[in-house]
C-alpha atoms as a PDB file:
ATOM      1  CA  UNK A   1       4.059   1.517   3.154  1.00  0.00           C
ATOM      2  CA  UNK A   2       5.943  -0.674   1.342  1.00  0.00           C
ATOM      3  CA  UNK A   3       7.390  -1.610  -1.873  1.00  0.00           C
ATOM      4  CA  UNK A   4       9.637  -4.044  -3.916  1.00  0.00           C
ATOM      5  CA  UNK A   5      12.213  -3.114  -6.104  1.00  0.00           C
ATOM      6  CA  UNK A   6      14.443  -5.259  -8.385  1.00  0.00           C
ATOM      7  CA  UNK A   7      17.964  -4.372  -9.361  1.00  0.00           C
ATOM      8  CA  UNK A   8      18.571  -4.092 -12.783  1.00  0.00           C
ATOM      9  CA  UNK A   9      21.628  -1.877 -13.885  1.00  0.00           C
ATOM     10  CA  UNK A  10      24.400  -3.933 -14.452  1.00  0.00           C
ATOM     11  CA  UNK A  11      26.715  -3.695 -11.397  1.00  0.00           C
ATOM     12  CA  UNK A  12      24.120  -3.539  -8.749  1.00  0.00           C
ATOM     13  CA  UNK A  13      24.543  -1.126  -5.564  1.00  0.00           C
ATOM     14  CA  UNK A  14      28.184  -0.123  -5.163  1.00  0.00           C
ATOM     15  CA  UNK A  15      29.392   2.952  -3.570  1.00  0.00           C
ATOM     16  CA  UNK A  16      28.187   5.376  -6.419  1.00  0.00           C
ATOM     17  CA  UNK A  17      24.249   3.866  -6.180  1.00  0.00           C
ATOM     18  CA  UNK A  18      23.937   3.758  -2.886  1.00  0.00           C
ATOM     19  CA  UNK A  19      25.262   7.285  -2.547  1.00  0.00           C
ATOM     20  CA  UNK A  20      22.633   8.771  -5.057  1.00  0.00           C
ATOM     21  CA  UNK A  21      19.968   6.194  -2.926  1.00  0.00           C
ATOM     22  CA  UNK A  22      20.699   8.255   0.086  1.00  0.00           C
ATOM     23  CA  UNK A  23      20.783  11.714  -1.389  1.00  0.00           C
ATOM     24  CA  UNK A  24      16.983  11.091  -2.585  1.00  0.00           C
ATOM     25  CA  UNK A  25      15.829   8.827   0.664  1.00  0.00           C
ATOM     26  CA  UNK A  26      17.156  12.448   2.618  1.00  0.00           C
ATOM     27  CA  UNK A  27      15.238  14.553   0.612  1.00  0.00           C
ATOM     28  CA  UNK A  28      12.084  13.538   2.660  1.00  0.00           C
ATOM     29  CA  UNK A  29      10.769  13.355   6.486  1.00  0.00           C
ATOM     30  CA  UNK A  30       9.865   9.674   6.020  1.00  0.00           C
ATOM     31  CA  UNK A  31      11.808   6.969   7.710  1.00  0.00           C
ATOM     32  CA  UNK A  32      13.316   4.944   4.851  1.00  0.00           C
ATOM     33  CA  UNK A  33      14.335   1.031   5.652  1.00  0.00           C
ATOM     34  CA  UNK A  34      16.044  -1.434   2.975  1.00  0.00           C
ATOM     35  CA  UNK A  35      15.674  -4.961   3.191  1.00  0.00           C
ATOM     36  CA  UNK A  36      16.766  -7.731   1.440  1.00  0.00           C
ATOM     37  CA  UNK A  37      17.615 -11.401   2.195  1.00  0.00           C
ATOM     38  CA  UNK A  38      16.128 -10.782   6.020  1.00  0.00           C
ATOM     39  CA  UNK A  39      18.479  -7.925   6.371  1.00  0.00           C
ATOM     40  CA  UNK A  40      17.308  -4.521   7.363  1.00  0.00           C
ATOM     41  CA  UNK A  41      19.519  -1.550   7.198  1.00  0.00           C
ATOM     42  CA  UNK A  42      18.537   2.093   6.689  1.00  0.00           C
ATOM     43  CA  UNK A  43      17.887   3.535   3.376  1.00  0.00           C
ATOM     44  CA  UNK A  44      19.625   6.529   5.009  1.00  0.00           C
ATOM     45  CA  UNK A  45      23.170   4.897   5.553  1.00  0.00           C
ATOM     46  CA  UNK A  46      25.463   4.793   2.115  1.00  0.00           C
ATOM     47  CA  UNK A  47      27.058   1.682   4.341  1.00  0.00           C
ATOM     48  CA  UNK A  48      24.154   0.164   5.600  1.00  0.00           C
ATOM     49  CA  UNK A  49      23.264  -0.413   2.069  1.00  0.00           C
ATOM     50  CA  UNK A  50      26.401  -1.827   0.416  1.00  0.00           C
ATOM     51  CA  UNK A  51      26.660  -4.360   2.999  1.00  0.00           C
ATOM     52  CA  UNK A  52      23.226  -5.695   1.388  1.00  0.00           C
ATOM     53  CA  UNK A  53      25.593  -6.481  -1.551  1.00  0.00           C
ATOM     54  CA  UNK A  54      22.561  -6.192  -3.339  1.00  0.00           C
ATOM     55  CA  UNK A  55      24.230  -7.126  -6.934  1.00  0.00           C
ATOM     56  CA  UNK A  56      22.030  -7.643 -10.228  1.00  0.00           C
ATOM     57  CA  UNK A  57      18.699  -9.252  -9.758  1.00  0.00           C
ATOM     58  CA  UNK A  58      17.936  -8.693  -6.375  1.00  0.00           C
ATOM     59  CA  UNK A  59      14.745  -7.761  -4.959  1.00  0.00           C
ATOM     60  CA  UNK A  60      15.049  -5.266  -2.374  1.00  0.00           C
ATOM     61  CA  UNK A  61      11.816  -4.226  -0.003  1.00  0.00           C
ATOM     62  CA  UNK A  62      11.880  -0.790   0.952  1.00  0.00           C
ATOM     63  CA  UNK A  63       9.496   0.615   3.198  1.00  0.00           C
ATOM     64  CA  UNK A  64       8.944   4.187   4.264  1.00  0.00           C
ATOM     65  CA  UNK A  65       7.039   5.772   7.311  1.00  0.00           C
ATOM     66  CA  UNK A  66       5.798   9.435   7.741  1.00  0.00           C
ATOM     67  CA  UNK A  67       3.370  11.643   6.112  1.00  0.00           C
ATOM     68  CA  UNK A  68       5.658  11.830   3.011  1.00  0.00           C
ATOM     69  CA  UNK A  69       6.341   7.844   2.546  1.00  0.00           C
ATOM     70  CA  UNK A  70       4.243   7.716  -0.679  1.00  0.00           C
ATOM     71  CA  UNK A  71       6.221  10.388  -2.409  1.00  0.00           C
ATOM     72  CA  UNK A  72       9.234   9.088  -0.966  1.00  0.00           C
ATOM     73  CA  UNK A  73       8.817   5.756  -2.647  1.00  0.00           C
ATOM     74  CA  UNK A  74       7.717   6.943  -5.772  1.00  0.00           C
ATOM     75  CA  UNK A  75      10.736   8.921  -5.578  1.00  0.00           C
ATOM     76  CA  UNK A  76      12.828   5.788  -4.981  1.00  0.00           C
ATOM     77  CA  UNK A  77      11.056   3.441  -7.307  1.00  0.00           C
ATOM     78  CA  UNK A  78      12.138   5.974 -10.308  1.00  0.00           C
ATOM     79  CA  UNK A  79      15.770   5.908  -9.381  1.00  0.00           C
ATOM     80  CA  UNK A  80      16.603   2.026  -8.881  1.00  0.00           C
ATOM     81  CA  UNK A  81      13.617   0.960 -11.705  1.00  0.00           C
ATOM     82  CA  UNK A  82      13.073   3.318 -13.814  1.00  0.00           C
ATOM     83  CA  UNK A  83      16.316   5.608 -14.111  1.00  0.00           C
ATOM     84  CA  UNK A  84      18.504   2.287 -13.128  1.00  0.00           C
ATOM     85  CA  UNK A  85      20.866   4.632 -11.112  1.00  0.00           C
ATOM     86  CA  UNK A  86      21.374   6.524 -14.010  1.00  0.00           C
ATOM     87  CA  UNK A  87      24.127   3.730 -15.015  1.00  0.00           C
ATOM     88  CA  UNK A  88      22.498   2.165 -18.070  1.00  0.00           C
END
Protein backbone atom coordinates (compact mmCIF):
# COMPACT_ATOMS: atom_id res chain seq x y z
CA UNK A 1 0.00 0.00 0.00
CA UNK A 2 1.06 3.14 -0.81
CA UNK A 3 0.77 6.74 -0.32
CA UNK A 4 2.05 10.32 -1.16
CA UNK A 5 2.85 12.81 1.17
CA UNK A 6 3.95 16.46 0.65
CA UNK A 7 6.17 18.37 3.00
CA UNK A 8 4.83 21.31 4.31
CA UNK A 9 6.34 22.60 7.71
CA UNK A 10 8.75 25.04 7.04
CA UNK A 11 12.22 23.42 7.37
CA UNK A 12 11.42 20.11 5.89
CA UNK A 13 12.94 16.73 7.43
CA UNK A 14 15.97 17.52 9.59
CA UNK A 15 17.17 15.50 12.40
CA UNK A 16 14.20 16.36 14.82
CA UNK A 17 11.37 15.12 11.94
CA UNK A 18 12.85 12.34 10.92
CA UNK A 19 13.41 11.21 14.48
CA UNK A 20 9.62 11.57 15.44
CA UNK A 21 9.05 9.75 11.62
CA UNK A 22 10.81 6.77 13.00
CA UNK A 23 9.41 6.63 16.49
CA UNK A 24 5.76 6.27 14.80
CA UNK A 25 6.96 4.04 11.55
CA UNK A 26 8.35 1.55 14.81
CA UNK A 27 5.28 1.55 16.46
CA UNK A 28 3.95 -1.03 13.87
CA UNK A 29 4.89 -4.63 12.28
CA UNK A 30 4.65 -3.16 8.77
CA UNK A 31 7.69 -2.66 6.66
CA UNK A 32 7.86 1.12 6.11
CA UNK A 33 9.91 2.45 2.79
CA UNK A 34 10.43 6.33 1.88
CA UNK A 35 10.95 7.40 -1.46
CA UNK A 36 11.50 10.39 -3.10
CA UNK A 37 13.35 11.59 -6.25
CA UNK A 38 13.99 7.60 -7.19
CA UNK A 39 15.54 7.16 -3.84
CA UNK A 40 14.40 4.50 -1.48
CA UNK A 41 15.54 4.38 2.05
CA UNK A 42 13.72 2.93 5.06
CA UNK A 43 11.16 4.79 6.92
CA UNK A 44 12.84 2.99 9.85
CA UNK A 45 16.39 4.68 9.58
CA UNK A 46 16.52 8.48 11.19
CA UNK A 47 19.63 8.57 8.45
CA UNK A 48 18.19 6.93 5.70
CA UNK A 49 15.73 9.68 5.72
CA UNK A 50 17.75 12.90 6.03
CA UNK A 51 19.83 11.91 3.23
CA UNK A 52 16.41 12.32 1.15
CA UNK A 53 17.00 16.02 2.05
CA UNK A 54 13.49 16.10 1.61
CA UNK A 55 13.19 20.11 2.28
CA UNK A 56 9.75 22.08 1.80
CA UNK A 57 7.56 20.95 -1.00
CA UNK A 58 8.59 17.64 -1.61
CA UNK A 59 6.49 14.78 -2.32
CA UNK A 60 7.59 11.81 -0.60
CA UNK A 61 5.94 8.10 -1.46
CA UNK A 62 5.79 5.98 1.40
CA UNK A 63 4.71 2.59 1.21
CA UNK A 64 4.08 0.07 3.94
CA UNK A 65 3.78 -3.84 3.90
CA UNK A 66 2.23 -6.17 6.61
CA UNK A 67 -1.08 -6.74 8.08
CA UNK A 68 -0.84 -3.32 9.86
CA UNK A 69 0.29 -1.07 6.66
CA UNK A 70 -3.11 0.74 6.55
CA UNK A 71 -2.92 1.91 10.11
CA UNK A 72 0.60 2.51 9.72
CA UNK A 73 0.05 5.04 6.99
CA UNK A 74 -2.74 6.66 8.41
CA UNK A 75 -0.54 6.97 11.26
CA UNK A 76 2.14 8.61 9.09
CA UNK A 77 -0.06 10.70 6.90
CA UNK A 78 -1.25 12.59 10.31
CA UNK A 79 2.26 13.38 11.38
CA UNK A 80 4.00 14.87 8.09
CA UNK A 81 0.26 16.35 6.72
CA UNK A 82 -1.77 16.90 9.14
CA UNK A 83 0.30 17.59 12.47
CA UNK A 84 3.30 19.02 10.08
CA UNK A 85 5.83 17.43 12.56
CA UNK A 86 4.35 19.26 15.16
CA UNK A 87 6.68 22.34 13.93
CA UNK A 88 4.05 24.78 12.67
Amino acid sequence: MMREFKITNQYGIHARPAALFVKAASRFDAEVSVEKDGMVVSGKSIMGLMTLEAGRGSVLRVTADGADCEEALDHLEDLVVVRKFDED
